[in-house]
Protein backbone atom coordinates (compact mmCIF):
# COMPACT_ATOMS: atom_id res chain seq x y z
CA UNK A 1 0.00 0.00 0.00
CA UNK A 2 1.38 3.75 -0.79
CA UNK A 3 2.17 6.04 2.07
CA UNK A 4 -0.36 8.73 1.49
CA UNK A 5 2.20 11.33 2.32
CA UNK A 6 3.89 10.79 -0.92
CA UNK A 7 0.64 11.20 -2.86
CA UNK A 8 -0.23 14.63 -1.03
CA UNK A 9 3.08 15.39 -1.51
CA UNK A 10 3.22 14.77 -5.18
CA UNK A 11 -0.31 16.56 -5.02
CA UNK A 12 1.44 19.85 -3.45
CA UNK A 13 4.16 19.56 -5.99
CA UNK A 14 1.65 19.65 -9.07
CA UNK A 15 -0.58 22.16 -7.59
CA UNK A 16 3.00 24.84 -7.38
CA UNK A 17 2.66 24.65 -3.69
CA UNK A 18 5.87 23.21 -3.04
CA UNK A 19 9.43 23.66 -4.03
CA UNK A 20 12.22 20.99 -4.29
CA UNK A 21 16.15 21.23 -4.44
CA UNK A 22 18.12 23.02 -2.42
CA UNK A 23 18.68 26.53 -4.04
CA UNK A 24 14.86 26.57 -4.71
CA UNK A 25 14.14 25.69 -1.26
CA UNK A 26 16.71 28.17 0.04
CA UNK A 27 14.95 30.79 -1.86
CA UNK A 28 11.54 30.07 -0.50
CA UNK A 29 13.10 30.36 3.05
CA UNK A 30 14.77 33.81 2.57
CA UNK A 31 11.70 34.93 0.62
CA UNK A 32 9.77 33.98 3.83
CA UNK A 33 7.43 31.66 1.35
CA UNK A 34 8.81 28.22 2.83
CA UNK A 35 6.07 27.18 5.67
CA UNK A 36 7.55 23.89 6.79
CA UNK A 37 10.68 21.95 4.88
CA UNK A 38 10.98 18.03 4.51
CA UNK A 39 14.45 16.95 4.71
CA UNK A 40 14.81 13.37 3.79
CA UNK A 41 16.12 10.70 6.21
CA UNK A 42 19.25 9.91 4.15
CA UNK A 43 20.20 13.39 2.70
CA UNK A 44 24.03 14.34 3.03
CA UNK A 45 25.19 16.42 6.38
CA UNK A 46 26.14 18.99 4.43
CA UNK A 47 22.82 19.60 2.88
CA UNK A 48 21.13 18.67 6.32
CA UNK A 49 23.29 21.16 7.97
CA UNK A 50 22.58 23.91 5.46
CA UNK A 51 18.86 23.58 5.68
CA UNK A 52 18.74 23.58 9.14
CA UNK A 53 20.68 26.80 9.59
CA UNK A 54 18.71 28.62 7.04
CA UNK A 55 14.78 26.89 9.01
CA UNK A 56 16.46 27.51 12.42
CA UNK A 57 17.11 31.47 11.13
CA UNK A 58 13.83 31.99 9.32
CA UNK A 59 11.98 30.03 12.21
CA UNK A 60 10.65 27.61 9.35
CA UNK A 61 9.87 24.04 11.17
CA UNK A 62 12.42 21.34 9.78
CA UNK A 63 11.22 17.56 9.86
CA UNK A 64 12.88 14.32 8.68
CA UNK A 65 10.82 12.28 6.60
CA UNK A 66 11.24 9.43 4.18
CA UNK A 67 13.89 8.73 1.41
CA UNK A 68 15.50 10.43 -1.81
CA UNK A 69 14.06 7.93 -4.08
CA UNK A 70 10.65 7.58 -1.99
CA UNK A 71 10.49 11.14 -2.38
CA UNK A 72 11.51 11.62 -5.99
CA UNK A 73 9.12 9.00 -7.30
CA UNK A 74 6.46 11.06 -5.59
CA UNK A 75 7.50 14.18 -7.77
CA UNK A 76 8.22 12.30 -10.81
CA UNK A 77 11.94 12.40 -10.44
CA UNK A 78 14.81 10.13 -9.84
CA UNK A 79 15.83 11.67 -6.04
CA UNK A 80 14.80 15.05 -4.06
CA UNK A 81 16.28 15.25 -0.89
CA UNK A 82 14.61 18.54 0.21
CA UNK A 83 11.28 19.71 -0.57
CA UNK A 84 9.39 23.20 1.10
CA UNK A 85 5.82 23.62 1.12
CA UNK A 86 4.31 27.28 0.57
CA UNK A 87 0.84 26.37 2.02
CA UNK A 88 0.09 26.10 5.55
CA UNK A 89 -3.05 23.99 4.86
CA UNK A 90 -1.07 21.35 3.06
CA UNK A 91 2.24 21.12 5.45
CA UNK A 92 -0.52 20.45 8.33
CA UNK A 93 -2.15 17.56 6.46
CA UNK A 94 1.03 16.32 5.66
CA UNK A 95 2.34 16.48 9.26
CA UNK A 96 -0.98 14.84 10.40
CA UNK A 97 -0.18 11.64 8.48
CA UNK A 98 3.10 11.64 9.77
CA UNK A 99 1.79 11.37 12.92
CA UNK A 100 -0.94 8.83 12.28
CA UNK A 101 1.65 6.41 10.09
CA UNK A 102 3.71 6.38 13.42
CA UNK A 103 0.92 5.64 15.59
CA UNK A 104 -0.67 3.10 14.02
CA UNK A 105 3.10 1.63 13.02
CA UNK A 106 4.77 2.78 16.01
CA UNK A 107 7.68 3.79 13.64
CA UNK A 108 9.69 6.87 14.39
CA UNK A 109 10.34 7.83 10.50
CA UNK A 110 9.45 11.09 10.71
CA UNK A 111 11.38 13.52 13.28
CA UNK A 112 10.28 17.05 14.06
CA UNK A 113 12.01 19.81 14.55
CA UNK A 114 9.73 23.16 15.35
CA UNK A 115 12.71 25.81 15.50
């Protein structure tokens, strides 16, 4: 069965309301567009590091979620490491089924970070 993040997710992408890579996603954050950013479980330090500097100075929340290629099929590419939303409504429903994957799993995939 598909994790119905990635489908909102690829949802949000199609509808222009949110941004992958990371000089696209560093925009949004300066811009002050960037609501909440997805960094992917296995995405390099430096590019972890990076992000969280620029979320931690904006005050955008941060949260680890999923892999590259999980991510990228969503999107219709090969791997995304980094995506930002630009719509409140959207980051919330995607946070909520976070949360209810890891209840009903008990998994701990996705980790929060409200900075």
């Amino acid at each position: 069965m598909r994790n119905p993040f990635f489908n909102l997710l690829g949802i949000a992408f199609k509808g222009k309301n949110a941004v992958v890579g990371r000089e696209r996603v560093r925009d949004a954050i300066q811009r002050r567009k960037a609501v909440r950013v997805f960094v992917t479980m296995d995405a390099g330090n430096a590019l972890l590091g990076q992000i969280t500097n620029l979320c931690r100075t904006g005050s955008i929340p941060l949260t680890r979620y999923g892999e590259k290629a999980e991510v990228g099929r969503a999107l219709g590419r090969q791997e995304v490491a980094v995506v930002a939303l630009t719509d409140r409504g959207l980051a919330e429903a995607l946070i909520a089924l976070i949360e209810e994957r890891s209840t009903a799993d008990g998994s701990t995939t996705g980790k929060s970070s409200e900075e």
